[in-house]
Protein backbone atom coordinates (compact mmCIF):
# COMPACT_ATOMS: atom_id res chain seq x y z
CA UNK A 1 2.70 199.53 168.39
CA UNK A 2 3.57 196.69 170.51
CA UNK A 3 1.67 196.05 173.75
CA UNK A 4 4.40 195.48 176.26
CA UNK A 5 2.40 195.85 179.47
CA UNK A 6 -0.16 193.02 177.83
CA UNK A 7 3.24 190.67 176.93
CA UNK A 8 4.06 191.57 180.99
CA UNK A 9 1.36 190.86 182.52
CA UNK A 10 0.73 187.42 180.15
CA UNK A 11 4.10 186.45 181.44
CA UNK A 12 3.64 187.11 184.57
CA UNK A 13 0.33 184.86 184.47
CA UNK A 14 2.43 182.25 183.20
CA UNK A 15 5.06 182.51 186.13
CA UNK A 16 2.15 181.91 188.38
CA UNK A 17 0.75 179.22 186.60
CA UNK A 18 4.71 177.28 186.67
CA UNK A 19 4.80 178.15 190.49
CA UNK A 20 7.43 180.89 190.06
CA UNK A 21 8.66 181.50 193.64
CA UNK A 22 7.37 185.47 193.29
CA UNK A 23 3.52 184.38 192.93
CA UNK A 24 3.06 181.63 195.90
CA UNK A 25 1.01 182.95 198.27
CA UNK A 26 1.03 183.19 201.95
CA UNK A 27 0.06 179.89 203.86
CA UNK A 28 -3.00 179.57 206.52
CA UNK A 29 -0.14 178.75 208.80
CA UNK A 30 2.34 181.59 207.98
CA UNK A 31 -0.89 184.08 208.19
CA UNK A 32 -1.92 182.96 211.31
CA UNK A 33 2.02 183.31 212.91
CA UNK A 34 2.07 186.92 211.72
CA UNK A 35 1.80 189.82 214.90
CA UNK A 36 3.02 193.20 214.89
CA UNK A 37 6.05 191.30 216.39
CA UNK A 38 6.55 189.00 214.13
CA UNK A 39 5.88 189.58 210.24
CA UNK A 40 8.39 189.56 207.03
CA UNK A 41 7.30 192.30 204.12
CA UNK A 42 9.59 191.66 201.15
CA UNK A 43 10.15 194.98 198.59
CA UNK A 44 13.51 192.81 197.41
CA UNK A 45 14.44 189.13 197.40
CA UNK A 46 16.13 188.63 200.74
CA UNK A 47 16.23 191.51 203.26
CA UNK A 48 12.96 192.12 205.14
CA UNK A 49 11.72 195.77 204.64
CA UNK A 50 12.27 197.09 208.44
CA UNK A 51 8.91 197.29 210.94
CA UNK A 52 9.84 201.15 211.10
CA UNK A 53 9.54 201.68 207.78
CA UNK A 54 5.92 200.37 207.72
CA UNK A 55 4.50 202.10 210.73
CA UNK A 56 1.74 201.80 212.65
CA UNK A 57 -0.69 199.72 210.12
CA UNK A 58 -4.69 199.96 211.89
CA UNK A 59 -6.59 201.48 209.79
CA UNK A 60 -4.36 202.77 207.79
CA UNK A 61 -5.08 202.42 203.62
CA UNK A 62 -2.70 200.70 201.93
CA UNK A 63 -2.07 200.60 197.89
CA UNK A 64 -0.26 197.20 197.10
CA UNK A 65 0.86 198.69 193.30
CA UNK A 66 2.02 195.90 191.09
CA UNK A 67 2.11 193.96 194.02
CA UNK A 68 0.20 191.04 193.68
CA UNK A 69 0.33 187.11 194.55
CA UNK A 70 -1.41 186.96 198.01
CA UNK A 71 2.15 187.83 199.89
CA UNK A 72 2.42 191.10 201.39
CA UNK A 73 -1.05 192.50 201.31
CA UNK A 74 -2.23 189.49 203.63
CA UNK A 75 0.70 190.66 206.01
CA UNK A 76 -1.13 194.18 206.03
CA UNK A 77 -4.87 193.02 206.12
CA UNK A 78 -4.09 190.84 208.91
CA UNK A 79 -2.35 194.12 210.80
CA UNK A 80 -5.54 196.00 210.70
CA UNK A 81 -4.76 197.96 207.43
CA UNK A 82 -7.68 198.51 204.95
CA UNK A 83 -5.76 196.72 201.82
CA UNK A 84 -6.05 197.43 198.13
CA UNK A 85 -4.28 195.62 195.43
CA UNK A 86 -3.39 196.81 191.98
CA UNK A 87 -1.92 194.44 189.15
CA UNK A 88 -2.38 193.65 185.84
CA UNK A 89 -1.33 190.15 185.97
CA UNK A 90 -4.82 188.12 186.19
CA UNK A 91 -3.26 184.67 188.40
CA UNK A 92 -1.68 187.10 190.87
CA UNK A 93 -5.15 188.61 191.67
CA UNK A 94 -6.85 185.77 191.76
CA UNK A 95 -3.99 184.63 194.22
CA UNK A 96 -5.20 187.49 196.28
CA UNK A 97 -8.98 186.87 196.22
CA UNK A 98 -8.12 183.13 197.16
CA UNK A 99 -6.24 184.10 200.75
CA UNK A 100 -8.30 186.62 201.31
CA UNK A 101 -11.44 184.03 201.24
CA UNK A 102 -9.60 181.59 203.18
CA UNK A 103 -8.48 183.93 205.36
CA UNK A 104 -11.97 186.49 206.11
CA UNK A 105 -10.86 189.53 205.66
CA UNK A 106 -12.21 192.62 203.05
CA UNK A 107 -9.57 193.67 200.50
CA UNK A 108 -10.30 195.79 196.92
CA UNK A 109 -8.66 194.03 194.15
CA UNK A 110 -7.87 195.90 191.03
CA UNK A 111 -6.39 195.00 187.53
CA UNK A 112 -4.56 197.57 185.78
CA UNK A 113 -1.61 199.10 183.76
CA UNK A 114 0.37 201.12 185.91
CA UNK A 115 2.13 202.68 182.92
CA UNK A 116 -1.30 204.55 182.65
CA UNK A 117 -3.19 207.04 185.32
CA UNK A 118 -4.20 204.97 188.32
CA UNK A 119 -7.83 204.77 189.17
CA UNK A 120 -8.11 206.35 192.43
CA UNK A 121 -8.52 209.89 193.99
CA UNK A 122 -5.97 212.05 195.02
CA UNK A 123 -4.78 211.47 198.64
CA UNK A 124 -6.30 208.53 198.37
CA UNK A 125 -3.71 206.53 200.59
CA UNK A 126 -1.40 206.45 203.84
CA UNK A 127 0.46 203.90 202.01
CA UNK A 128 1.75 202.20 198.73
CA UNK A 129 3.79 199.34 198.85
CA UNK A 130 5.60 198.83 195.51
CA UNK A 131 8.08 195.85 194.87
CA UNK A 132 10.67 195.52 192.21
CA UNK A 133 8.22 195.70 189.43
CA UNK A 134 9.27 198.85 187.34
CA UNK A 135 11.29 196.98 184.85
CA UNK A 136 8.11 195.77 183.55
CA UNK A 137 7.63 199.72 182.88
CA UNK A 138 8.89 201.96 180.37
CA UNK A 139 8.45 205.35 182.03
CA UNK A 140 8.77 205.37 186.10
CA UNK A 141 8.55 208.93 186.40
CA UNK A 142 5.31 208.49 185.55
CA UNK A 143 4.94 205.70 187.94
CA UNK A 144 6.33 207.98 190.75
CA UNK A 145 4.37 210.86 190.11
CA UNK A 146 1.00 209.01 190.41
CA UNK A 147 2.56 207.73 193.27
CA UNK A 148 3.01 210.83 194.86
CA UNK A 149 -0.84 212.34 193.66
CA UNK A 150 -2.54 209.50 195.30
CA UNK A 151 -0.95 209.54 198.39
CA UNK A 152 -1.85 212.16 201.69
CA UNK A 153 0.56 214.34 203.01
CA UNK A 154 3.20 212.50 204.95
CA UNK A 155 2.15 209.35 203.45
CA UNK A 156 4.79 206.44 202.64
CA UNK A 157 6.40 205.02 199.39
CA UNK A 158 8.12 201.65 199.61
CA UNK A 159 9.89 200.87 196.51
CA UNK A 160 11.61 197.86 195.56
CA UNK A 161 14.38 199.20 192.41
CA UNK A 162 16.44 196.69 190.17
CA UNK A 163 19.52 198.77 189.87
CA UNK A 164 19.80 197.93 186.19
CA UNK A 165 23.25 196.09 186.20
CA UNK A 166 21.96 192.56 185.74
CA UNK A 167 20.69 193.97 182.54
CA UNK A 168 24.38 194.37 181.14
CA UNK A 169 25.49 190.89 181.38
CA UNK A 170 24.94 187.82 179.76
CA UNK A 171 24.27 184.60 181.77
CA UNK A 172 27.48 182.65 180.85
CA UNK A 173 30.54 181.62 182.41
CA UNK A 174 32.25 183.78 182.55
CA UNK A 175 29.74 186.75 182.79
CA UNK A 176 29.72 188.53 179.46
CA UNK A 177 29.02 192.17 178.99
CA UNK A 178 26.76 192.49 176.00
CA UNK A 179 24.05 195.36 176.62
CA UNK A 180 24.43 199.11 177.05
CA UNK A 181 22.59 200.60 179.72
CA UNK A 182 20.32 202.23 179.84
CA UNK A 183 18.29 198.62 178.46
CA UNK A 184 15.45 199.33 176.69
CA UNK A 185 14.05 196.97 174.10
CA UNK A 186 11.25 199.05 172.53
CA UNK A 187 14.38 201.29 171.24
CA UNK A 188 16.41 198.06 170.16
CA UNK A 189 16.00 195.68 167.04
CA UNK A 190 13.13 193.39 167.41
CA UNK A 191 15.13 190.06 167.51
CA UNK A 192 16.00 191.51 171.12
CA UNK A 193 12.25 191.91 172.21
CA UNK A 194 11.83 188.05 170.15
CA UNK A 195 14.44 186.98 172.02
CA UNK A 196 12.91 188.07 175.49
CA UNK A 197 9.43 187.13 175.10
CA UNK A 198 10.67 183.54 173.47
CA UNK A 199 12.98 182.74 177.09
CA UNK A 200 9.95 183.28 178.53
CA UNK A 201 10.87 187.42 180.49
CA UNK A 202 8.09 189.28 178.93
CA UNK A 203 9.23 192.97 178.19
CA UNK A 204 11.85 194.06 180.83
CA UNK A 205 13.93 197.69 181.36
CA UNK A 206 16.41 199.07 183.24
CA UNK A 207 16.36 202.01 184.76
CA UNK A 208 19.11 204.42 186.03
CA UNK A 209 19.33 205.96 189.23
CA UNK A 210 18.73 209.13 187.90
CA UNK A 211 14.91 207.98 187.04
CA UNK A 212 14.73 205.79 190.00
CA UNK A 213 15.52 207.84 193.03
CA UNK A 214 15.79 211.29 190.78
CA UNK A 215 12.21 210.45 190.03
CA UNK A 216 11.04 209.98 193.04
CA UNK A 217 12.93 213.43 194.31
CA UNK A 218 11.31 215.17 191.11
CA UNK A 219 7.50 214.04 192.01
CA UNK A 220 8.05 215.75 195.43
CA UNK A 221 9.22 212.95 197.63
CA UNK A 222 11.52 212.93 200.76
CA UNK A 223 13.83 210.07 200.80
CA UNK A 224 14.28 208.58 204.10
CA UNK A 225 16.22 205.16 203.89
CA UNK A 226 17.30 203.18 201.21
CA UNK A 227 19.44 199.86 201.41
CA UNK A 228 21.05 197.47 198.94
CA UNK A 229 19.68 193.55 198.40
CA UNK A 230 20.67 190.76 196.40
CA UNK A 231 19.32 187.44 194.90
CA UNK A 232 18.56 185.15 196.35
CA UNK A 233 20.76 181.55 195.50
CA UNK A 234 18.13 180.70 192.90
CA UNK A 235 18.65 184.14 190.65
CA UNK A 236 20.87 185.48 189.09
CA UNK A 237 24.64 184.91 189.35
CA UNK A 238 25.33 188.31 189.13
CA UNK A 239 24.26 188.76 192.99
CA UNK A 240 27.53 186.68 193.89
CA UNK A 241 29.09 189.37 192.59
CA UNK A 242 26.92 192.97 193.68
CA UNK A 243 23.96 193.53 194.74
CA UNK A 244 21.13 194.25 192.04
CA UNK A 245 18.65 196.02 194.09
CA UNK A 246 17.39 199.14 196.15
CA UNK A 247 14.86 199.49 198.63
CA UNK A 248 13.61 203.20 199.41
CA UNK A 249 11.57 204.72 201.94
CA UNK A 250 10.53 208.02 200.80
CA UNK A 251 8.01 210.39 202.37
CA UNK A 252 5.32 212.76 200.91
């Protein structure tokens, strides 16, 4: 059976190593600038995820899942949160271990699948902070339910969703439809996985809404706020055209 997660998080190592904009860290100089007046969290590429959403951050524990490359979870540590960091992509960690040495503060950085059971305790968190990352995932209801397990009651889940409608186009000019949706590649002939993996996108999926805020209603959540993002000028065309993102707030 093919490894996708492995492919994923490979790919992802190789982003990092290119300098993909997703995996540059936070600078000395943008860490130091950050307040509880003045910080940017990103769940999608251009809106900022709003300070209410976030809360009040001392002392609160805070699961970055599939979230890392030394962006956000610097934001939190330096707010007073108690920070942990979940990935499976090995540069993005070691991203994280590098601010967090230049910068003196304690964070627990962990590599893992998150298609599989997370490693921590039930009610384990205040917070989880999830960017757009389950494409990289075939099954998010499993994603959300773990979610929803290792957080406390009336704990927060910030997700980041990729609405699935880039995944129905071709890049071309014009924009060509060539891909039912729901996209899933592990169901499709393998010259469409070949393809993938050979321009260099590891193992992606969409998702519908149905999975994406269904699941998160179906795990037990509360949704609270959601709103729409695009690209940003250096992605994909289709943002010129509608937005290709969510951001939710849901509640436990």
């Amino acid at each position: 059976m093919l490894d996708y997660t492995k492919i994923n998080s490979e790919t992802w190592d190789m982003w990092a190593s290119d300098g993909c904009e997703w995996t540059k860290p936070i600078s000395h100089e943008e860490y130091k600038e950050v307040t509880a007046d003045n910080f940017a969290v990103y769940l999608t590429p251009c809106i900022t995820v709003p300070y209410e959403w976030l809360g009040e951050l001392k002392d609160k524990k805070v699961l970055g899942l599939a979230s890392g490359g030394g962006q956000q979870m610097p934001v939190f540590a330096k707010l007073g949160a108690k920070c942990t960091v979940f990935d499976y992509s090995d540069k993005q960690l070691e991203a994280e271990k590098m601010v967090s040495e230049r910068e003196g503060y304690s964070i627990e950085i962990i590599k893992g699948d998150m298609s599989k059971p997370l490693p921590f305790e039930d009610e384990s968190f205040d917070l989880v902070f999830h960017p757009v990352s389950n494409v990289y995932v075939e099954d998010v209801y499993h994603v959300f339910n773990e979610c929803y397990r290792v957080l406390k009651k009336g704990g927060r889940l910030l997700s980041g969703l990729d609405n699935g409608i880039s995944f129905l186009f071709e890049e071309s000019d014009p924009l060509k439809v060539v891909n039912p949706l729901p996209f899933n590649p592990l169901k499709m002939p393998q010259e469409k996985r070949d393809a993938m993996i050979a321009n260099g996108d590891g193992i992606q999926f969409s998702h519908t809404l149905d999975e994406q805020l269904g699941g998160q209603l179906k795990a037990g959540f509360t949704l609270k706020a959601l709103y729409e993002d695009r690209d940003r000028e250096s992605g994909n065309e289709i943002g010129k055209y509608y937005p290709q993102y969510l951001a939710t707030l849901s509640v436990k």
